[in-house]
Protein backbone atom coordinates (compact mmCIF):
# COMPACT_ATOMS: atom_id res chain seq x y z
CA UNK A 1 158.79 17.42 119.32
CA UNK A 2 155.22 17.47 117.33
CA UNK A 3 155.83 18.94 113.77
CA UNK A 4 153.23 21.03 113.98
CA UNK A 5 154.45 22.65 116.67
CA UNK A 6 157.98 22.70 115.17
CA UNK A 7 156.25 24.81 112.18
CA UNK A 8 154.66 27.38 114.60
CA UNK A 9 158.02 27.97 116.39
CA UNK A 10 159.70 28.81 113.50
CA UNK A 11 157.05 30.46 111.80
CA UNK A 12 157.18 32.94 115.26
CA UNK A 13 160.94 33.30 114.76
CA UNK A 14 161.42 34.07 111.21
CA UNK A 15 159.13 36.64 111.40
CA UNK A 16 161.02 37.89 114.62
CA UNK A 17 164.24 38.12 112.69
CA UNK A 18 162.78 38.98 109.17
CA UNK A 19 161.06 41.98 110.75
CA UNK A 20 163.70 43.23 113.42
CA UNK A 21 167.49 42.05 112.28
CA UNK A 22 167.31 41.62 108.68
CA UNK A 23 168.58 44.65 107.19
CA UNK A 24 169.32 43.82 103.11
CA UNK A 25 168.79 46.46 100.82
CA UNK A 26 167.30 44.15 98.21
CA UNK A 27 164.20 43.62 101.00
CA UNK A 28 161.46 45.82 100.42
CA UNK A 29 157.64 45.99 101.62
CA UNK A 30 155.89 44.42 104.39
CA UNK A 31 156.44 40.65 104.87
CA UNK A 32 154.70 38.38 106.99
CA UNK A 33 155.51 34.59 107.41
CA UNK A 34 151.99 33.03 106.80
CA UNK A 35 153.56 29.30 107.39
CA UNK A 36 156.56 27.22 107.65
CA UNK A 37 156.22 23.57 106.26
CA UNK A 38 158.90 21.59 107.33
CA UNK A 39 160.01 17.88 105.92
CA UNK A 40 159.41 15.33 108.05
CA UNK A 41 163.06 14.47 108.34
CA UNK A 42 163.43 18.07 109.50
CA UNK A 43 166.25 18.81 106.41
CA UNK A 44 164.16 21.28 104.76
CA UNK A 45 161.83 24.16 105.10
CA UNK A 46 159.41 26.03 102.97
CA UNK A 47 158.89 29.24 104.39
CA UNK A 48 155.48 30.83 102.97
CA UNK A 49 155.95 34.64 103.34
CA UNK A 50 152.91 37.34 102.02
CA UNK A 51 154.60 40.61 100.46
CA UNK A 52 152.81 43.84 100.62
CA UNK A 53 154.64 46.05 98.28
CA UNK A 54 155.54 47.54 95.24
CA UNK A 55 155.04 44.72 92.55
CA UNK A 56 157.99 45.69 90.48
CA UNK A 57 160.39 45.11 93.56
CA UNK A 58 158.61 42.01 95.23
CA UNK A 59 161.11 39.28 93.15
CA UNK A 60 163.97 41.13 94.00
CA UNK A 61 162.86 40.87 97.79
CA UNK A 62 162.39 36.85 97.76
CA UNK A 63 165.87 37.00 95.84
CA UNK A 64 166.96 39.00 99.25
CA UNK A 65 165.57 36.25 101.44
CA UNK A 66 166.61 33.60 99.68
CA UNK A 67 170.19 35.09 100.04
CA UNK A 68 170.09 35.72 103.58
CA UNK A 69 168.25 32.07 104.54
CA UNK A 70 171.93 31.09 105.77
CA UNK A 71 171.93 33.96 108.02
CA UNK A 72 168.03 33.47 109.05
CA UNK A 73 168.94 29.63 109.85
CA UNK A 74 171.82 30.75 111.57
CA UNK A 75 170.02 33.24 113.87
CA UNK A 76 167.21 30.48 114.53
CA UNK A 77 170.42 28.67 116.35
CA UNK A 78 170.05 29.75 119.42
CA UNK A 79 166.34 30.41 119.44
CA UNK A 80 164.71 27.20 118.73
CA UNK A 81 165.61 24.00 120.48
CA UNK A 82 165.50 21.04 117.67
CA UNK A 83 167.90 18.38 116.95
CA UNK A 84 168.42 20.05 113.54
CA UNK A 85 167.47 22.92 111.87
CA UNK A 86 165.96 22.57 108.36
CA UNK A 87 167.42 24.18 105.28
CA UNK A 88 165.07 27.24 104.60
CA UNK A 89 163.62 28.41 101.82
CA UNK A 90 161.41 31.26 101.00
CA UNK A 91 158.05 31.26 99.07
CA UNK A 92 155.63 33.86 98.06
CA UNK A 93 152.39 32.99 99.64
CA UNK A 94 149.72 34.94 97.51
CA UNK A 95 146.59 34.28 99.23
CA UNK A 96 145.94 36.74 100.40
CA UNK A 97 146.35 38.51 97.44
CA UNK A 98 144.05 36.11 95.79
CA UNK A 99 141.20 35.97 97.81
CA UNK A 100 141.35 39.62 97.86
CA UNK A 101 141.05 39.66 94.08
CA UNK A 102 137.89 36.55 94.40
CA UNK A 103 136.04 39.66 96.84
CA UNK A 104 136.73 41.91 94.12
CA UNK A 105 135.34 39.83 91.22
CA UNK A 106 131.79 38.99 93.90
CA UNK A 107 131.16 42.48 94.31
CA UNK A 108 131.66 43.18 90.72
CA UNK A 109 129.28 40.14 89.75
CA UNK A 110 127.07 41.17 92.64
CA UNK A 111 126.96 45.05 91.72
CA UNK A 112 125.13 44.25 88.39
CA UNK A 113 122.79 42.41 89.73
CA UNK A 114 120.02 44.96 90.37
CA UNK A 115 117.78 43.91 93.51
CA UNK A 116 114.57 42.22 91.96
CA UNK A 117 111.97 44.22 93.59
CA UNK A 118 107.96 41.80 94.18
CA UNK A 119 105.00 44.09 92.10
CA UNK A 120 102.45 42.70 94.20
């Protein structure tokens, strides 16, 4: 199987199971897997996950994933068809939150530019 294609499958699943079975009370906000990058070997997997939440509680929520990635991996048993499944482990993917912030500082820059009006 193509490795991309092993990324998108589990990408599709995690979020499955992150959004409908996990139920940890250390999980707050809104996540959404963003990308899975799996090892060639297929041992590991970095699981890139965007939080939309309070900022005070977002470490304790990738402390909650990280806890429940034996349960995850153990869900993604039955669901995905690979000779092995990859050890997972989640990451904070903040780009969205950065390129969010990069619009922010344009308009800013952009807002004190006063349009240069031609006194022809």
């Amino acid at each position: 199987m193509n490795l991309d294609r092993v990324n998108s499958e589990l990408a599709q699943q995690i979020s499955k199971i992150l959004l409908y079975e996990l139920k940890d009370p250390r999980i707050h906000g809104i996540l959404t897997v963003m990308e899975v990058r799996t090892t060639a070997d297929l041992k590991y997997a970095k699981v890139y996950v965007s939080y939309m939440g309070e900022e005070a509680l977002a470490e304790e929520t990738f402390v909650g994933l990280n806890h429940c990635a034996g349960y995850v991996r153990n869900q993604l048993k039955s669901r995905v068809k690979i000779r092995m499944l990859p050890t997972l482990t989640f990451i904070r993917d903040t780009s969205i939150a950065y390129a969010s912030h990069i619009s922010k500082v344009i308009d800013d820059a952009t807002a004190h530019c006063a349009p240069q009006e031609d006194d022809d």
